[in-house]
C-alpha atoms as a PDB file:
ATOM      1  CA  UNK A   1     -27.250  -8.636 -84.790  1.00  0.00           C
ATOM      2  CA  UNK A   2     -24.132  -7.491 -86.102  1.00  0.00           C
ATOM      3  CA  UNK A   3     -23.618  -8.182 -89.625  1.00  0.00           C
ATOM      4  CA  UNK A   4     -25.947  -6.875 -91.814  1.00  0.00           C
ATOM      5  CA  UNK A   5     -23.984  -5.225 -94.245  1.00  0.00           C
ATOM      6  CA  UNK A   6     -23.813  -4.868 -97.624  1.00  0.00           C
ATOM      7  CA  UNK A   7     -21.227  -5.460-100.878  1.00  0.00           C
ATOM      8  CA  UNK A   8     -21.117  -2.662-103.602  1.00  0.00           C
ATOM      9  CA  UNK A   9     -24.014  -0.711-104.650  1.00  0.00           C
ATOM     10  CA  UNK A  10     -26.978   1.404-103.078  1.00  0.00           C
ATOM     11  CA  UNK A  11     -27.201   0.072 -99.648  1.00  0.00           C
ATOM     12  CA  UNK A  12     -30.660  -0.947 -98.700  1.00  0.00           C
ATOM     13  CA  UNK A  13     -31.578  -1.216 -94.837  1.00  0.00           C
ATOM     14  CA  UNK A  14     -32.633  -3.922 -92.836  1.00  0.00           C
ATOM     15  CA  UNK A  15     -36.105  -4.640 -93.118  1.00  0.00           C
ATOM     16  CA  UNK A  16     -38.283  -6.066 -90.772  1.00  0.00           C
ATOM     17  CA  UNK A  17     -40.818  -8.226 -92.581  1.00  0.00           C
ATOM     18  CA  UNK A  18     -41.035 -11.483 -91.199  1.00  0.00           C
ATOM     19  CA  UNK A  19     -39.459 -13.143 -94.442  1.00  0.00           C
ATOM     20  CA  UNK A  20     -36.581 -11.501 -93.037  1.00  0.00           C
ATOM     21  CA  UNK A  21     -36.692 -13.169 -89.803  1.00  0.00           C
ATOM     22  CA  UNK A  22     -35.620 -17.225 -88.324  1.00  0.00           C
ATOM     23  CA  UNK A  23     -36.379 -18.332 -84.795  1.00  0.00           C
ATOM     24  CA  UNK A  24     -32.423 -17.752 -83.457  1.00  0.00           C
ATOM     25  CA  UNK A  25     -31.194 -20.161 -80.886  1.00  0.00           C
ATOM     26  CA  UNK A  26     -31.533 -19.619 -77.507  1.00  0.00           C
ATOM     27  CA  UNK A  27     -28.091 -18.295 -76.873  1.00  0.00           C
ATOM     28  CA  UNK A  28     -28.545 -15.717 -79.338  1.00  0.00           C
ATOM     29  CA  UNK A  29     -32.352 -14.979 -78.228  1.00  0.00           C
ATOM     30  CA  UNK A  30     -31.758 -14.205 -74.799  1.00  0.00           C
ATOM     31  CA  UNK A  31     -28.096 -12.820 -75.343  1.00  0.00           C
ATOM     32  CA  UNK A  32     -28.957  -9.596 -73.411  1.00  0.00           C
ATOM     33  CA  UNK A  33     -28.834 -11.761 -70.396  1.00  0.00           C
ATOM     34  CA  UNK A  34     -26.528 -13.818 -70.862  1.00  0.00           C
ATOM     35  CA  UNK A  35     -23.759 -10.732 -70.761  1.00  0.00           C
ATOM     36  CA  UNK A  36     -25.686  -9.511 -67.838  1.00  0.00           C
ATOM     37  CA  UNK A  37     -24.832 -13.053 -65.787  1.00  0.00           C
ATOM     38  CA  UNK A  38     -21.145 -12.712 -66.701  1.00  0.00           C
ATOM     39  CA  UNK A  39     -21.270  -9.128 -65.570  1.00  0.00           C
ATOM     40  CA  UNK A  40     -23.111 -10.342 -62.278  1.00  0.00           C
ATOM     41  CA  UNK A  41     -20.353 -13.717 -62.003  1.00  0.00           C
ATOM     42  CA  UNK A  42     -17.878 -10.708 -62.973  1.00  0.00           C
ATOM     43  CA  UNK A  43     -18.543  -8.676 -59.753  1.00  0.00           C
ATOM     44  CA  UNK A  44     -19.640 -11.347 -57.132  1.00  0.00           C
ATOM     45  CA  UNK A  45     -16.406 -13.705 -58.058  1.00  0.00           C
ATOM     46  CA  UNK A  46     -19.032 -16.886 -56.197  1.00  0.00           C
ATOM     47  CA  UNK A  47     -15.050 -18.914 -56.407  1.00  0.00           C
ATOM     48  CA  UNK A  48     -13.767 -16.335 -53.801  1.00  0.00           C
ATOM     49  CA  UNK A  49     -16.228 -17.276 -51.147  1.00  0.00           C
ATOM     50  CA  UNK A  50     -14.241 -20.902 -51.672  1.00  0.00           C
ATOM     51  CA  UNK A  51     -10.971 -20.214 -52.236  1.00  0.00           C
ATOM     52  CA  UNK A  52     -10.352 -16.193 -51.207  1.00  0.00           C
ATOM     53  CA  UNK A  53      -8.467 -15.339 -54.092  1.00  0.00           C
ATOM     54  CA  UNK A  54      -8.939 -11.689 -54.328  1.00  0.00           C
ATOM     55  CA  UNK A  55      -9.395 -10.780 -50.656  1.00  0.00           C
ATOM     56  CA  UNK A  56     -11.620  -7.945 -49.156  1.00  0.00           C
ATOM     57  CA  UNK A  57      -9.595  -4.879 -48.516  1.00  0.00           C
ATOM     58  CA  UNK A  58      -9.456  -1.383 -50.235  1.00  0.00           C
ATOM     59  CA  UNK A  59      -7.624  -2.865 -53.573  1.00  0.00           C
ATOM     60  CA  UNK A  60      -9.296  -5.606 -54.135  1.00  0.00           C
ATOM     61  CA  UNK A  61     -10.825  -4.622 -57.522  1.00  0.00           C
ATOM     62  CA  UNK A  62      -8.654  -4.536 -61.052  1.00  0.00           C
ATOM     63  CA  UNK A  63      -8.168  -0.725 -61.370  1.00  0.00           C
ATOM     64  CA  UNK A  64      -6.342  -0.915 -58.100  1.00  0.00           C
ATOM     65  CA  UNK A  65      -4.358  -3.563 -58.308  1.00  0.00           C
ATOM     66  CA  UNK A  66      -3.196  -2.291 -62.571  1.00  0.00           C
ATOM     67  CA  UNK A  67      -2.567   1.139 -60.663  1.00  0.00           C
ATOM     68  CA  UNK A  68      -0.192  -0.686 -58.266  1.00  0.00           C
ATOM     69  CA  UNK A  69       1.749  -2.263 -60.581  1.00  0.00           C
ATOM     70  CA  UNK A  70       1.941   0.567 -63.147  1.00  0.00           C
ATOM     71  CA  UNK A  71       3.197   2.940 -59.923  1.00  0.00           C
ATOM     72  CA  UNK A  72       6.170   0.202 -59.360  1.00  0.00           C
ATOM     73  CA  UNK A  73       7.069  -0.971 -62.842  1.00  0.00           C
ATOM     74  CA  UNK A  74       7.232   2.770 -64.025  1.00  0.00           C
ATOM     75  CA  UNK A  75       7.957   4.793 -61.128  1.00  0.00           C
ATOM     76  CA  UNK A  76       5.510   7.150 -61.004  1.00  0.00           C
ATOM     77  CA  UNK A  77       2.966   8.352 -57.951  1.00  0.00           C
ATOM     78  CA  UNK A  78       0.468   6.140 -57.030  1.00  0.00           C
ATOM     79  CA  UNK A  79      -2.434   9.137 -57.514  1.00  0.00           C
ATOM     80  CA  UNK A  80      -0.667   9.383 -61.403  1.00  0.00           C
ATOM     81  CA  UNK A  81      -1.070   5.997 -62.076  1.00  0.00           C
ATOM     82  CA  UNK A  82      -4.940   5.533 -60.589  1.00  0.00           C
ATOM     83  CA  UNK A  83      -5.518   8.430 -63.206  1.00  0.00           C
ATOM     84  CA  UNK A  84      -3.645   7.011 -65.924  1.00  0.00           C
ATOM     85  CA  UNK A  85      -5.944   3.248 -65.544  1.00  0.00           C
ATOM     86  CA  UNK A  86      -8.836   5.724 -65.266  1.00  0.00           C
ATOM     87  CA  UNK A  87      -8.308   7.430 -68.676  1.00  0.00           C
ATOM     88  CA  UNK A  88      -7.605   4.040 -70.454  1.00  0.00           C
ATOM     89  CA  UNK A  89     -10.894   3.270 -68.838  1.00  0.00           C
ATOM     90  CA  UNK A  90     -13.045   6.202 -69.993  1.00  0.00           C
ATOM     91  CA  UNK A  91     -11.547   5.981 -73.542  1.00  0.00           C
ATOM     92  CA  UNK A  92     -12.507   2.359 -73.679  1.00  0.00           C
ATOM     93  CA  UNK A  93     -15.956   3.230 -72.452  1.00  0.00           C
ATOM     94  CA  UNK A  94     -16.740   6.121 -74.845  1.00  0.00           C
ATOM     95  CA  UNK A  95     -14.551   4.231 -77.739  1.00  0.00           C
ATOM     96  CA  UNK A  96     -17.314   1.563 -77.417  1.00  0.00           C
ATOM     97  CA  UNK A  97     -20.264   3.611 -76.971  1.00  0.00           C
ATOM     98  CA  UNK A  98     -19.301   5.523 -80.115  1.00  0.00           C
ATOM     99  CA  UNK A  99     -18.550   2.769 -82.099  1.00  0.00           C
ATOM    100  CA  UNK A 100     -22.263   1.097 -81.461  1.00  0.00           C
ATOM    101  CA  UNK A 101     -24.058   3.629 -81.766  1.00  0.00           C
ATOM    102  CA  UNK A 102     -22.310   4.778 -85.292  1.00  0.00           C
ATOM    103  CA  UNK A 103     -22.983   1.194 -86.324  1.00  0.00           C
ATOM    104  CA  UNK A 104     -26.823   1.135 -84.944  1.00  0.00           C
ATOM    105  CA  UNK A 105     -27.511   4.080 -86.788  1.00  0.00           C
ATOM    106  CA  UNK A 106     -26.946   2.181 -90.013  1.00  0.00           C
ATOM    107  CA  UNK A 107     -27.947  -1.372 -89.068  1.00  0.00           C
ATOM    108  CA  UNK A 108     -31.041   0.058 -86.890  1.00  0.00           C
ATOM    109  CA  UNK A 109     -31.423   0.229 -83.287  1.00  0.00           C
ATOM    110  CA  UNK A 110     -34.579  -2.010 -84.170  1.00  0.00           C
ATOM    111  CA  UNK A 111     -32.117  -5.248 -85.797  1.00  0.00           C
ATOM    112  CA  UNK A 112     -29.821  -4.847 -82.946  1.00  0.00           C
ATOM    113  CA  UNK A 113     -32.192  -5.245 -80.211  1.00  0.00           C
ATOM    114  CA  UNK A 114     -33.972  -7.760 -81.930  1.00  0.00           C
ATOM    115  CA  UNK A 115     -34.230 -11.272 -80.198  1.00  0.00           C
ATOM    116  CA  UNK A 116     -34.759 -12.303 -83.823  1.00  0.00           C
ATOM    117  CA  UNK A 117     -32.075 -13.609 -86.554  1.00  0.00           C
ATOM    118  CA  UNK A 118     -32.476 -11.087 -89.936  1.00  0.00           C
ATOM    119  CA  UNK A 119     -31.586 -11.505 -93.133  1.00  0.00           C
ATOM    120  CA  UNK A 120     -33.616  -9.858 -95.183  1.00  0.00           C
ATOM    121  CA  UNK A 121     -31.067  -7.257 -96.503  1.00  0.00           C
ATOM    122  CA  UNK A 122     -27.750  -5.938 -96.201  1.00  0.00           C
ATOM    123  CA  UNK A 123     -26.173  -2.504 -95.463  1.00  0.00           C
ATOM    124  CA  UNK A 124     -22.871  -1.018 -96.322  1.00  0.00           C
ATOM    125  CA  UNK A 125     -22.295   2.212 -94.954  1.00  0.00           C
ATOM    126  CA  UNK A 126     -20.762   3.765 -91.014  1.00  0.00           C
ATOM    127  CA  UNK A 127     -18.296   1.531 -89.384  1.00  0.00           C
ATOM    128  CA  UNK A 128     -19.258  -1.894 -91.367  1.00  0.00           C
ATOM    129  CA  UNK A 129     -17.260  -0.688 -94.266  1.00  0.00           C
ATOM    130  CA  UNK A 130     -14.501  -1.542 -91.868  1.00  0.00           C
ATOM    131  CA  UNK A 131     -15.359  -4.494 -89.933  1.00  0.00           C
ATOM    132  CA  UNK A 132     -18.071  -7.155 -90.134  1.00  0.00           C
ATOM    133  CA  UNK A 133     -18.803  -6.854 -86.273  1.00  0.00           C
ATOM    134  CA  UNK A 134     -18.853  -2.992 -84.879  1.00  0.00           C
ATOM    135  CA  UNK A 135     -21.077  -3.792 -82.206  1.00  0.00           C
ATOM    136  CA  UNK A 136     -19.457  -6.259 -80.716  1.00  0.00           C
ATOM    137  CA  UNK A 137     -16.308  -4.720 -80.726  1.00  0.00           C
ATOM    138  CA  UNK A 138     -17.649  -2.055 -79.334  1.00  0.00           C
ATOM    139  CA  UNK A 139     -19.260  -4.335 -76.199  1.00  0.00           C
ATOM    140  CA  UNK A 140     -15.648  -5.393 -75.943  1.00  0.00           C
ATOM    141  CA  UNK A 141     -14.632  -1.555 -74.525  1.00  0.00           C
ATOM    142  CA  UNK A 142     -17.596  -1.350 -72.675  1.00  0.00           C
ATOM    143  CA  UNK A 143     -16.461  -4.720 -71.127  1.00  0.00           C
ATOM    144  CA  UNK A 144     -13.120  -3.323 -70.104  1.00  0.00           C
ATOM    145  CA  UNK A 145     -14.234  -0.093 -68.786  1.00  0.00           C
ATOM    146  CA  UNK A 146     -16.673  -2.516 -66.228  1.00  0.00           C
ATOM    147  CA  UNK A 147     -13.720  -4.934 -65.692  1.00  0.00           C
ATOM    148  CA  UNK A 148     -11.865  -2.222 -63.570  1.00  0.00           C
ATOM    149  CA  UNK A 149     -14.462  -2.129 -61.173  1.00  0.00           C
ATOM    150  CA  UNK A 150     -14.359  -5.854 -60.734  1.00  0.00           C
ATOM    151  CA  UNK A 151     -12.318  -8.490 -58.437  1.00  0.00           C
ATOM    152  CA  UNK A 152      -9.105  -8.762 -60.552  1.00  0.00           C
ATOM    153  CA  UNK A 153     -10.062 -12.847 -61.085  1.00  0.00           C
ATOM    154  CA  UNK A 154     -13.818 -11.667 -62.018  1.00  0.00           C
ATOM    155  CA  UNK A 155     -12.399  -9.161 -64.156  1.00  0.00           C
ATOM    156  CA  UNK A 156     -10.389 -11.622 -66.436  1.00  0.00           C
ATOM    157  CA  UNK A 157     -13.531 -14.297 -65.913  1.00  0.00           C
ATOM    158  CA  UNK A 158     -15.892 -11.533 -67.525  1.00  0.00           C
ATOM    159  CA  UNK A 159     -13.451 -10.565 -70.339  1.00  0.00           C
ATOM    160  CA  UNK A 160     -12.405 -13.952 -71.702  1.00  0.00           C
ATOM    161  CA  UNK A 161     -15.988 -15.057 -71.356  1.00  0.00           C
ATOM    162  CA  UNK A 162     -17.737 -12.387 -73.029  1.00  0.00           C
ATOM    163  CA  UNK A 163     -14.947 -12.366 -75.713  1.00  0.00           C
ATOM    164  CA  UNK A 164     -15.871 -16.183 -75.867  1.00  0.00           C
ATOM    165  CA  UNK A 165     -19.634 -15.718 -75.989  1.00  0.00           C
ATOM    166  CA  UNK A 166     -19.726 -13.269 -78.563  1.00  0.00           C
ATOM    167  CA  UNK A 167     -17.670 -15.313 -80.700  1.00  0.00           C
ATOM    168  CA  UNK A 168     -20.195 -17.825 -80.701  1.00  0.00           C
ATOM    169  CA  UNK A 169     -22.599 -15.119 -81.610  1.00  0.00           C
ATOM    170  CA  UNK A 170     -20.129 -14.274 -84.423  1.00  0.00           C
ATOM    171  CA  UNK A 171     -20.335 -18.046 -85.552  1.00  0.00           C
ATOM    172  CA  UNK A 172     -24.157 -18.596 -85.461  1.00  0.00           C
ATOM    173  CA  UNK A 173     -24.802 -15.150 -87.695  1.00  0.00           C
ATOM    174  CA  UNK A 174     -22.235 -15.575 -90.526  1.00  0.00           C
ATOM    175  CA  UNK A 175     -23.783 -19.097 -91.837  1.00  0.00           C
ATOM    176  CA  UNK A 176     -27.192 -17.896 -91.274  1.00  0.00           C
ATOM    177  CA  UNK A 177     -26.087 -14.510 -93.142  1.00  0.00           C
ATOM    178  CA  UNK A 178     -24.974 -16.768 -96.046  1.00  0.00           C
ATOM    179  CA  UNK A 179     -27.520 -18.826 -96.749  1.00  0.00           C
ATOM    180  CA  UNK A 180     -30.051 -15.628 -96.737  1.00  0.00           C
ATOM    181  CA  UNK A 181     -27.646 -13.054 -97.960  1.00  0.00           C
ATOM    182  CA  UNK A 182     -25.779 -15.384-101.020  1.00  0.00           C
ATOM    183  CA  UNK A 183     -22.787 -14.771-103.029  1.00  0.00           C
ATOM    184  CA  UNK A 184     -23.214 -10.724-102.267  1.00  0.00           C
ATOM    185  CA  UNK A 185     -22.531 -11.619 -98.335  1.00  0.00           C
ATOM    186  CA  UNK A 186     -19.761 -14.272 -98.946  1.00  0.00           C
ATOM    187  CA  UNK A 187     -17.613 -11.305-100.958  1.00  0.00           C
ATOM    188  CA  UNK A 188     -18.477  -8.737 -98.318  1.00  0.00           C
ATOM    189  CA  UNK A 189     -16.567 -11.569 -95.559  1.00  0.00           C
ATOM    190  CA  UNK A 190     -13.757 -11.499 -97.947  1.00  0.00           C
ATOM    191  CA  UNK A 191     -13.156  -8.457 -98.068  1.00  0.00           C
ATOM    192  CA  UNK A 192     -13.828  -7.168 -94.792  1.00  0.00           C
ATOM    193  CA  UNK A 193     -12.447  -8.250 -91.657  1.00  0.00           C
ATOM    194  CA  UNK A 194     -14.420  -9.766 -88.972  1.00  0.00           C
ATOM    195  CA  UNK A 195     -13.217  -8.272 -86.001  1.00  0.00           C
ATOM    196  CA  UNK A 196     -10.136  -6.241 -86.196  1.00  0.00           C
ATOM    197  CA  UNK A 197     -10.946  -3.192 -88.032  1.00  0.00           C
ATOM    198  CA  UNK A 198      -9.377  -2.221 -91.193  1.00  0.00           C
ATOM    199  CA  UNK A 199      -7.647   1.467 -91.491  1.00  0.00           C
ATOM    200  CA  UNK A 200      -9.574   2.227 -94.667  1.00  0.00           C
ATOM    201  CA  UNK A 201     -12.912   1.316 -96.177  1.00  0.00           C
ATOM    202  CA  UNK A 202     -12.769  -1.887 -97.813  1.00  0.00           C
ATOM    203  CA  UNK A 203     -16.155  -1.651 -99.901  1.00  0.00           C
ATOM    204  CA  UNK A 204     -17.519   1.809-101.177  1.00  0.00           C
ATOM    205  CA  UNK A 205     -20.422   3.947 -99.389  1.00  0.00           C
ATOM    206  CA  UNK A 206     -23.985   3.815-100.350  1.00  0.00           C
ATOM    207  CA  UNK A 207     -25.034   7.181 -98.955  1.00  0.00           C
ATOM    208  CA  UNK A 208     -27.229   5.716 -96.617  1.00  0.00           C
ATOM    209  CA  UNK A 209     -28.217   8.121 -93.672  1.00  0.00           C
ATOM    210  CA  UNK A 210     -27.544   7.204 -90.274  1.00  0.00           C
ATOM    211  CA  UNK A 211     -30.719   7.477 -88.028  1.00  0.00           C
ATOM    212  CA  UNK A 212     -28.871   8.571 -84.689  1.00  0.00           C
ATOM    213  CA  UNK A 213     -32.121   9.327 -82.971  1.00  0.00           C
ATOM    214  CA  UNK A 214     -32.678   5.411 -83.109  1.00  0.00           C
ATOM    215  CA  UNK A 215     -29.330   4.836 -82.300  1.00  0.00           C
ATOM    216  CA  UNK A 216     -28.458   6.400 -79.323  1.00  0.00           C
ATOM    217  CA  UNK A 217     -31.832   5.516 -77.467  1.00  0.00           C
ATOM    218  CA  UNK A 218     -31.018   2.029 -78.783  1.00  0.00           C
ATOM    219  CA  UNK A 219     -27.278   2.988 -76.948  1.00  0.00           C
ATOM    220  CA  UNK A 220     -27.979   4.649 -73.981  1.00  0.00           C
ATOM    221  CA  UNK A 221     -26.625   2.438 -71.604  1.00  0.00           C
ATOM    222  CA  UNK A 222     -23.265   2.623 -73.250  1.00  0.00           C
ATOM    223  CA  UNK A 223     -23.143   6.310 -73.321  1.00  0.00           C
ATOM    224  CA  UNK A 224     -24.353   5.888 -69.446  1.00  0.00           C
ATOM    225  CA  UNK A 225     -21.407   4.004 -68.284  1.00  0.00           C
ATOM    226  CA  UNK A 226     -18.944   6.830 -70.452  1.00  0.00           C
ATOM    227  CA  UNK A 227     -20.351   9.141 -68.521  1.00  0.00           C
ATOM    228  CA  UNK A 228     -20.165   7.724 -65.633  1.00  0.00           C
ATOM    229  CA  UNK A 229     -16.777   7.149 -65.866  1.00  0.00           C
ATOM    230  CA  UNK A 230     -16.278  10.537 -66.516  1.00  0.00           C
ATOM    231  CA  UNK A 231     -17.833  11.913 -64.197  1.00  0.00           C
ATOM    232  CA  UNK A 232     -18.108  10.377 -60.945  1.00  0.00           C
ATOM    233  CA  UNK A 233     -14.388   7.978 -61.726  1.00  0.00           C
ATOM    234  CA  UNK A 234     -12.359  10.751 -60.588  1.00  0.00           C
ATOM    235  CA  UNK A 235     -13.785  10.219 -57.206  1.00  0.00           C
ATOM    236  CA  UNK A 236     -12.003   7.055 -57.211  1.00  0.00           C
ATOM    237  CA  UNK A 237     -14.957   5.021 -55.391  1.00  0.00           C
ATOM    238  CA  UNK A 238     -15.467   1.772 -57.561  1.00  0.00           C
ATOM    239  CA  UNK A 239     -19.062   1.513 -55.302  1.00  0.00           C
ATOM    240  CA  UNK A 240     -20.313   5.071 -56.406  1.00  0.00           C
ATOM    241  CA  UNK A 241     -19.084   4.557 -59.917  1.00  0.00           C
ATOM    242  CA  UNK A 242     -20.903   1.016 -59.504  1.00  0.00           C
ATOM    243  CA  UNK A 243     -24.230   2.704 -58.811  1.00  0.00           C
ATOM    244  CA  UNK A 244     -24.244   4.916 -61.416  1.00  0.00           C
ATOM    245  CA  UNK A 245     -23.627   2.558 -63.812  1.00  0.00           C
ATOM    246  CA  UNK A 246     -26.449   0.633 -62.412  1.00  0.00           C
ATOM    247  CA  UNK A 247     -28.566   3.692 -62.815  1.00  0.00           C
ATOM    248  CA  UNK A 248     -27.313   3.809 -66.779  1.00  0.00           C
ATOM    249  CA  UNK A 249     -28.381   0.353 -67.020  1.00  0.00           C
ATOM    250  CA  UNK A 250     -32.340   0.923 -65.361  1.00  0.00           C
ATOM    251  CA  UNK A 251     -32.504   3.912 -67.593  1.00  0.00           C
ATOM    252  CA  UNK A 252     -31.899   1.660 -70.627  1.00  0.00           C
ATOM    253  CA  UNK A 253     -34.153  -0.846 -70.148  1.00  0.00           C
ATOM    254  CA  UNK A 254     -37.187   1.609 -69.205  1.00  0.00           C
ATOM    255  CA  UNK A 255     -36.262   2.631 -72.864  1.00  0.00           C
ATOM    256  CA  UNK A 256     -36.094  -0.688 -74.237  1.00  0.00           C
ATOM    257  CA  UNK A 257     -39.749  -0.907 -73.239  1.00  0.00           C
ATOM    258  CA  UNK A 258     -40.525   1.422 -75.737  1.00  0.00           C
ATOM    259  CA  UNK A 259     -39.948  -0.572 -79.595  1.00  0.00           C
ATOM    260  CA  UNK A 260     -37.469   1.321 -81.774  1.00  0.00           C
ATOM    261  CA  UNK A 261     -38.535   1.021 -85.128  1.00  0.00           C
ATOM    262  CA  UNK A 262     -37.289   1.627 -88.716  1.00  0.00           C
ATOM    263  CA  UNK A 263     -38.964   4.081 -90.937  1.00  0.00           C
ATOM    264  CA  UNK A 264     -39.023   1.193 -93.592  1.00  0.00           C
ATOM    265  CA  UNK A 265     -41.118  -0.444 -90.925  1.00  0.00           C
END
């Protein structure tokens, strides 16, 4: 859930009573795995079996294949330009895993794991003073990071479709959001932008704390695949970096079996 923010005024934090809750449609419900199947469609490319687009060899994922063609349009060393794709990927990986966890700490790692719809208040404080949608942005670098790793053709499959799906997300929360939410939440769209984030605050802080405990547990598969990167991309074996992303992603859901929950709770 991405859009629980607020207009003007204290700031008062999602709650979780169950007047604040609506059954969600499926697509939002089970949205965790929905991402994980483009991910999975992402890697395995099932069209390539059929039509052997991408091929089999050495440089058959994206990072290669950008590193190719950034070594001959720009003239620099091969090695140079593997590092340069490799530093747009860690930036993208950390630039998301920052930017949802600063928005989980003030929408609550609780709302954003949710299956749930909630709409039972709205917060305006962290990174939704810029945008309406933090967390999904922030998915976004995540999305690119992981894209490198992939067959170029699953790499564009899994951006454009995960761009596409949370769209949809986008469009299912905002009416719901405005029919709980009112007038208060139909000013906030105005004046904030969806997506693209603004380079100032467009509505005034609360002084709402951030619970980062929450957040980061609730993020720590993101912050998984930065490191990662980071640590084991220099290597320059997709498969290793593969498996510890893989890793990342077991730790998080151990945690996930453990409910975050709000102090308001």
């Amino acid at each position: 859930m991405d859009a629980q923010t607020t207009q003007t005024g204290p700031a008062i934090r999602p709650a979780a009573e169950a007047k604040g809750m609506s059954s969600a449609p499926l697509d939002f419900r089970f949205r965790f795995w929905v991402i994980a199947l483009i991910y999975v469609i992402g890697f395995t490319t099932p069209w390539d079996w059929v039509l052997h687009l991408d091929g089999h060899g050495p440089n058959a994922h994206a990072w290669a294949l950008l590193a190719l063609n950034l070594a001959k349009s720009s003239g620099i060393g091969l090695d140079a330009a593997f590092n340069a794709v490799l530093v747009v990927g860690i930036l993208c990986a950390f630039g998301g895993a920052w930017l949802r966890t600063w928005g989980s700490a003030y929408l609550g790692g609780d709302v954003m794991l949710d299956p749930q719809l909630r709409g039972s208040a709205m917060v305006a404080d962290g990174p939704f003073r810029y945008l309406r949608n933090p967390l999904y942005l922030g998915n976004l670098g995540n999305a690119l990071a992981l894209a490198m790793l992939m067959p170029p053709t699953g790499a564009v499959f899994a951006v454009v479709a995960i761009v596409l799906f949370q769209w949809r997300l986008i469009l299912l929360e905002e009416p719901f959001l405005k029919a709980r939410l009112g007038d208060a939440y139909v000013e906030y769209c105005r004046r904030v932008p969806r997506v693209l984030p603004s380079l100032r605050p467009r509505v005034p802080a609360s002084g709402a704390k951030g619970r980062w405990l929450q957040a980061i547990l609730a993020e720590i598969y993101q912050w998984g695949v930065a490191l990662c990167f980071l640590a084991v991309g220099w290597r320059y074996n997709e498969t290793l970096l593969l498996r510890c992303v893989l890793v990342s992603l077991g730790v998080s859901l151990v945690v996930r079996a453990f409910p975050l929950r709000s102090r308001e709770a």
